[in-house]
Structures are given as C-alpha cells and as structure tokens.
N, C-alpha and C. Protein backbone atom coordinates (compact mmCIF):
# COMPACT_ATOMS: atom_id res chain seq x y z
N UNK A 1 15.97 41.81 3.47
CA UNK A 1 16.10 42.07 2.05
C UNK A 1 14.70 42.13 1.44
N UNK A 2 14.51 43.21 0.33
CA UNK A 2 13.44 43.12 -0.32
C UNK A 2 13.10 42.36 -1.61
N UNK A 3 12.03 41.20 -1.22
CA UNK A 3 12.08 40.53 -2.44
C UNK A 3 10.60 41.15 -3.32
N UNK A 4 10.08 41.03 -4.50
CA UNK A 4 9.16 40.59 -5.22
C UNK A 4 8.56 39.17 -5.57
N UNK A 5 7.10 39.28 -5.76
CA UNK A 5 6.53 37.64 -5.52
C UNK A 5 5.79 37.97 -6.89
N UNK A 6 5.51 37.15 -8.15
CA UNK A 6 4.47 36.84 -8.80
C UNK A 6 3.96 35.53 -8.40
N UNK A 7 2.91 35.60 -8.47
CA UNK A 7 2.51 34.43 -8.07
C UNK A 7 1.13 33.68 -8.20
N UNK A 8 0.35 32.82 -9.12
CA UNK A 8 -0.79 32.85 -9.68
C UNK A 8 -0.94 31.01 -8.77
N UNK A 9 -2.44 31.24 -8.69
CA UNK A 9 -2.99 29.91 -7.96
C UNK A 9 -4.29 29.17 -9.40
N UNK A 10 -3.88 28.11 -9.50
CA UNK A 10 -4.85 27.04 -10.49
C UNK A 10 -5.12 26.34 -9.81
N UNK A 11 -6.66 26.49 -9.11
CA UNK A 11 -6.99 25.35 -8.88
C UNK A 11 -7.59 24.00 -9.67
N UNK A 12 -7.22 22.65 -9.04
CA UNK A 12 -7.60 21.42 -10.52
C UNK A 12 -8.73 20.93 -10.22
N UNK A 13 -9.89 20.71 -11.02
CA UNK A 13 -10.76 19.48 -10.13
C UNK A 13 -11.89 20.39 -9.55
N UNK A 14 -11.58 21.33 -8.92
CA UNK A 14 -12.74 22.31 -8.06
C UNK A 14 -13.78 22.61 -8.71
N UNK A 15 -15.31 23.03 -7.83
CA UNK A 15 -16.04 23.07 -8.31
C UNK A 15 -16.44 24.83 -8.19
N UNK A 16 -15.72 25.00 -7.17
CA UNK A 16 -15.20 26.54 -6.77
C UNK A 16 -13.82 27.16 -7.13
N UNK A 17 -13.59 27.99 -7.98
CA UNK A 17 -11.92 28.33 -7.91
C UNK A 17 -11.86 29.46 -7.21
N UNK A 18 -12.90 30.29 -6.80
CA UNK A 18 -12.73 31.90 -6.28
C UNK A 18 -12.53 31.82 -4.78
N UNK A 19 -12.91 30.94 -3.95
CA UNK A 19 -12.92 30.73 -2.61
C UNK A 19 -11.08 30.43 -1.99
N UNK A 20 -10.60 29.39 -3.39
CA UNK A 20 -8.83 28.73 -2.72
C UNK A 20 -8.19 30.32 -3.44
N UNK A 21 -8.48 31.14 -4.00
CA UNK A 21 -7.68 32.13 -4.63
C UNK A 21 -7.70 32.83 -3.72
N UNK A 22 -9.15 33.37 -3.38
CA UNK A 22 -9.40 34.27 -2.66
C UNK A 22 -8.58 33.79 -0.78
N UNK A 23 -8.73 33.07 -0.85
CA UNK A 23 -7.64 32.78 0.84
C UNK A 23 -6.64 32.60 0.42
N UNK A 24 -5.85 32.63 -0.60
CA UNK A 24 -4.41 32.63 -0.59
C UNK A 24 -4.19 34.08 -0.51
N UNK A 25 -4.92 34.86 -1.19
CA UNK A 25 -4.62 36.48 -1.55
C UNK A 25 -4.48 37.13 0.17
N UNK A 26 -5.58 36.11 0.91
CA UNK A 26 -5.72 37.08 2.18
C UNK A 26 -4.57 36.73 3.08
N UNK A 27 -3.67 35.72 2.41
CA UNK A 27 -2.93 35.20 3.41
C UNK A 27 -1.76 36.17 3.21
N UNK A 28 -1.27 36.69 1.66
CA UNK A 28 -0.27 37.64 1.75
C UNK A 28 -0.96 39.16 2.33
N UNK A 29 -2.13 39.60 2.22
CA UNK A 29 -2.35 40.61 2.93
C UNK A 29 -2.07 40.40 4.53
N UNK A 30 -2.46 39.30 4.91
CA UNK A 30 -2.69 39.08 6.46
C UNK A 30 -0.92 39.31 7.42
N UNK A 31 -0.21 38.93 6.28
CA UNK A 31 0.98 39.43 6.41
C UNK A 31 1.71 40.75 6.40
N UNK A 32 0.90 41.74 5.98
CA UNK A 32 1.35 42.91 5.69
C UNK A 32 2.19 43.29 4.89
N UNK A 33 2.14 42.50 3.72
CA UNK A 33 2.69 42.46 2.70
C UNK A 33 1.96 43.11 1.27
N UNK A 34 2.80 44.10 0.60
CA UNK A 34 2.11 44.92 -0.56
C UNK A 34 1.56 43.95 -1.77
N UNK A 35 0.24 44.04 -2.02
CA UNK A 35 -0.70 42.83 -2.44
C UNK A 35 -0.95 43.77 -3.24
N UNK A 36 -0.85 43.52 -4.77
CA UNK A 36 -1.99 44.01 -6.11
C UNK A 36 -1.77 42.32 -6.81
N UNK A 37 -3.45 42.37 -6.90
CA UNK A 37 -4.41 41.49 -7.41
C UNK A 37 -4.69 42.04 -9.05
N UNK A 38 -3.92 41.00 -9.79
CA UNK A 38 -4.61 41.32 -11.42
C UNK A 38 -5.57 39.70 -11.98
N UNK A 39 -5.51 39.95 -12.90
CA UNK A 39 -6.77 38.83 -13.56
C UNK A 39 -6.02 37.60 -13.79
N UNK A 40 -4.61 37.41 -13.45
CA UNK A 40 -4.28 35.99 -13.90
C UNK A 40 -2.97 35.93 -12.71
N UNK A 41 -2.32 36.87 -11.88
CA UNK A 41 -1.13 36.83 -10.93
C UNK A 41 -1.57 37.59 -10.08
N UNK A 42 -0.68 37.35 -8.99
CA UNK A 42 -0.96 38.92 -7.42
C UNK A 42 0.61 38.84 -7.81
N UNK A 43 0.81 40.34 -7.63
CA UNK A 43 1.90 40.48 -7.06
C UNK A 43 2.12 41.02 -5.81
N UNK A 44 3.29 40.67 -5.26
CA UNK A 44 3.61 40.59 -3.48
C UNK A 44 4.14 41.27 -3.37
N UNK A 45 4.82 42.39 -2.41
CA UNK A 45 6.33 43.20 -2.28
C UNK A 45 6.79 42.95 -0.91
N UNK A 46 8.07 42.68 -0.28
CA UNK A 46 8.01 42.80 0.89
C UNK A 46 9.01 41.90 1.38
N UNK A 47 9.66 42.22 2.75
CA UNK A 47 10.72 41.36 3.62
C UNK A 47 10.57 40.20 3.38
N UNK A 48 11.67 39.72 2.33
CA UNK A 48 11.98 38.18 2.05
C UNK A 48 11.93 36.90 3.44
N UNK A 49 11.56 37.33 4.57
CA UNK A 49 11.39 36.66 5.53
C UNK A 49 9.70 36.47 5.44
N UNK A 50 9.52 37.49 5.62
CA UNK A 50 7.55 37.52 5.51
C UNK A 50 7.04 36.96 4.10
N UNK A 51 7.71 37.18 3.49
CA UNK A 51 7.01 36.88 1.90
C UNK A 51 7.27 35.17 1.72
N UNK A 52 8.22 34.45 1.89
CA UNK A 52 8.42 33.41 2.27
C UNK A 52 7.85 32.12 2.85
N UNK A 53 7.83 32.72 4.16
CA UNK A 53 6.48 32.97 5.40
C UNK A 53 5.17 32.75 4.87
N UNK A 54 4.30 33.85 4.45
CA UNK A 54 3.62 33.59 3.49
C UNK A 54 3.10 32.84 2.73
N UNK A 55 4.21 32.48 1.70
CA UNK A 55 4.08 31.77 0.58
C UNK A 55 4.24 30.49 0.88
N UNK A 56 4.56 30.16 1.63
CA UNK A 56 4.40 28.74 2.35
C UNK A 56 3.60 28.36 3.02
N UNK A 57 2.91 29.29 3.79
CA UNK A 57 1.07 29.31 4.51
C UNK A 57 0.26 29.27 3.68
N UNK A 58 0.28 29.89 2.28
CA UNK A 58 -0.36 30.20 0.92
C UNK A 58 -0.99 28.65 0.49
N UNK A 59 0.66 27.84 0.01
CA UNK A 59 0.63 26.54 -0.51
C UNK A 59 -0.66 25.31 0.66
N UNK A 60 -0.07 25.90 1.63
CA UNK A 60 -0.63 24.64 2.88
C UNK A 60 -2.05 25.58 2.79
N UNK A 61 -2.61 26.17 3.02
CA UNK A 61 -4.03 27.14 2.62
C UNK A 61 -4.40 26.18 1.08
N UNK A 62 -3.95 26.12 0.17
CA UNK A 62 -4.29 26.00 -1.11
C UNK A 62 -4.59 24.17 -1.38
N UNK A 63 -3.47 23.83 -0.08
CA UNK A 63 -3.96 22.35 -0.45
C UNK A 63 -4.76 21.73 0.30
N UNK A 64 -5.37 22.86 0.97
CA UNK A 64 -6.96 22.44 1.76
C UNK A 64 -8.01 22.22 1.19
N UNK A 65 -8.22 22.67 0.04
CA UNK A 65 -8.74 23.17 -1.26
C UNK A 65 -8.85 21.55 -1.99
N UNK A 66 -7.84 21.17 -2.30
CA UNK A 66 -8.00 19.92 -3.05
C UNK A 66 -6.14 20.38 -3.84
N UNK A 67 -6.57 19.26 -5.40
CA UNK A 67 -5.65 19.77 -5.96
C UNK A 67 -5.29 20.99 -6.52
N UNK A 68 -4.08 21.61 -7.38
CA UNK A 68 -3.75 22.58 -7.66
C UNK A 68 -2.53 22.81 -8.21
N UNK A 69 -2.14 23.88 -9.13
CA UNK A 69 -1.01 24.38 -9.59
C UNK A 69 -0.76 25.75 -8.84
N UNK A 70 0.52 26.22 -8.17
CA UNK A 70 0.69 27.36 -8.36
C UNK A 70 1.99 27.50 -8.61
N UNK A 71 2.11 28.72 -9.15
CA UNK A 71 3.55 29.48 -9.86
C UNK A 71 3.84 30.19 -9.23
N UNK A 72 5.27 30.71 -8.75
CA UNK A 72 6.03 31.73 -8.50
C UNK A 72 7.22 32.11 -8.67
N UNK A 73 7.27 33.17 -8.85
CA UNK A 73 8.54 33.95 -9.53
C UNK A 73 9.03 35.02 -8.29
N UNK A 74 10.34 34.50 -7.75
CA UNK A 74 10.61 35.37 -7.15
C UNK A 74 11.32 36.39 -7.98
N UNK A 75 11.80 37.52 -6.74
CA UNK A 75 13.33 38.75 -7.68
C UNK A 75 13.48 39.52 -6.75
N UNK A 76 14.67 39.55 -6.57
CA UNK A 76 15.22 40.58 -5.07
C UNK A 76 15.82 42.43 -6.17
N UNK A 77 15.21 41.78 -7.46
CA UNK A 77 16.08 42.95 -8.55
C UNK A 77 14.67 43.78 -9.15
N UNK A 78 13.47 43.51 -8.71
CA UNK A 78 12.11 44.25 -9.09
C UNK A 78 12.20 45.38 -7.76
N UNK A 79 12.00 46.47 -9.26
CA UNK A 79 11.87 47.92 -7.93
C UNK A 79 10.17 47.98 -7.56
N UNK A 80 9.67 48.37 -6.44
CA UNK A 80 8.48 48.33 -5.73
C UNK A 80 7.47 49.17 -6.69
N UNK A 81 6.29 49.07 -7.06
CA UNK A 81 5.62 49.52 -7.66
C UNK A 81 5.62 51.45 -7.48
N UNK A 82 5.31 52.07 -8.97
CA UNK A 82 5.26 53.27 -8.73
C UNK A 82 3.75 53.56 -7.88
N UNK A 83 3.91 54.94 -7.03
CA UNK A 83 2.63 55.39 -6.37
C UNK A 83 2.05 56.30 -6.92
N UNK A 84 1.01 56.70 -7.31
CA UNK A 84 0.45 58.15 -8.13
C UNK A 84 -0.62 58.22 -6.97
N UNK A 85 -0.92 59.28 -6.65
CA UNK A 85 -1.92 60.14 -6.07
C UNK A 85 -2.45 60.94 -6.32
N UNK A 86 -3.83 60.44 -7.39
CA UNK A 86 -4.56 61.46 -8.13
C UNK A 86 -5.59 61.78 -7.01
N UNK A 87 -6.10 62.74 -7.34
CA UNK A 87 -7.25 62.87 -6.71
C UNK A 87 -8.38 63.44 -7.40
C-alpha cells in the first residue's frame, strides 16, 4: 500500500541541528523512498512497509543525536506529488 509521510525533526539541546536532520533525510532516501526536503517538513512517498521501516531507523538515527522532537503525519489518501518536466 501507498502511504505519505510528513515528517519534521527538532532537535533539543544541540549545538548542531543540521547534522541529526541531515541523517534522518538520508535515511528515507537510503530507502528509496520519494524524498522532497522543504524548510520546516520532508515529505516521504512510498510502500507503507519501507516508509515505516524507515521511519523507525529515522527515530533510532535521531536519538543518537541527543534529545529531540519529531512529528509525523501519516495518509494512505495523499496522491503522489505532481511531475513537470520543464526544460
């Protein structure tokens, strides 16, 4: 099944926040999972098995880091991003 992921990482306490963001982001790419990165969420697309998967490697990745908040919003009812191919 295809789910959708929003999903934003706060790190608490850090003296770095770009390093625990930045390895969570690589962890849904590393999955092969459709990754767009905006300024406050990523959103995810992809086999509710992998995305899951994921997002649970994400959390254990994130609490290597120290403390932290993260949010997610799943939806098996979000259609997959439109594609344009300008050139």
């Amino acid at each position: 099944m295809a789910v959708a992921l929003q999903v934003s990482l706060y790190p608490l306490r850090q003296m770095d926040i770009i390093e625990p963001i930045n390895s969570v982001i690589e962890i849904f790419k590393s999955h092969g999972l459709e990754t767009h990165v905006g300024s406050m969420s990523t959103l995810v697309y992809g086999d509710d098995e992998k995305v899951f998967k994921a997002l649970q490697e994400a959390y254990a990745k994130a609490s290597e880091f120290g403390e932290f908040v993260m949010v997610a919003t799943l939806s098996n009812a979000c259609p997959l991003p439109l594609r344009f191919d300008i050139r």
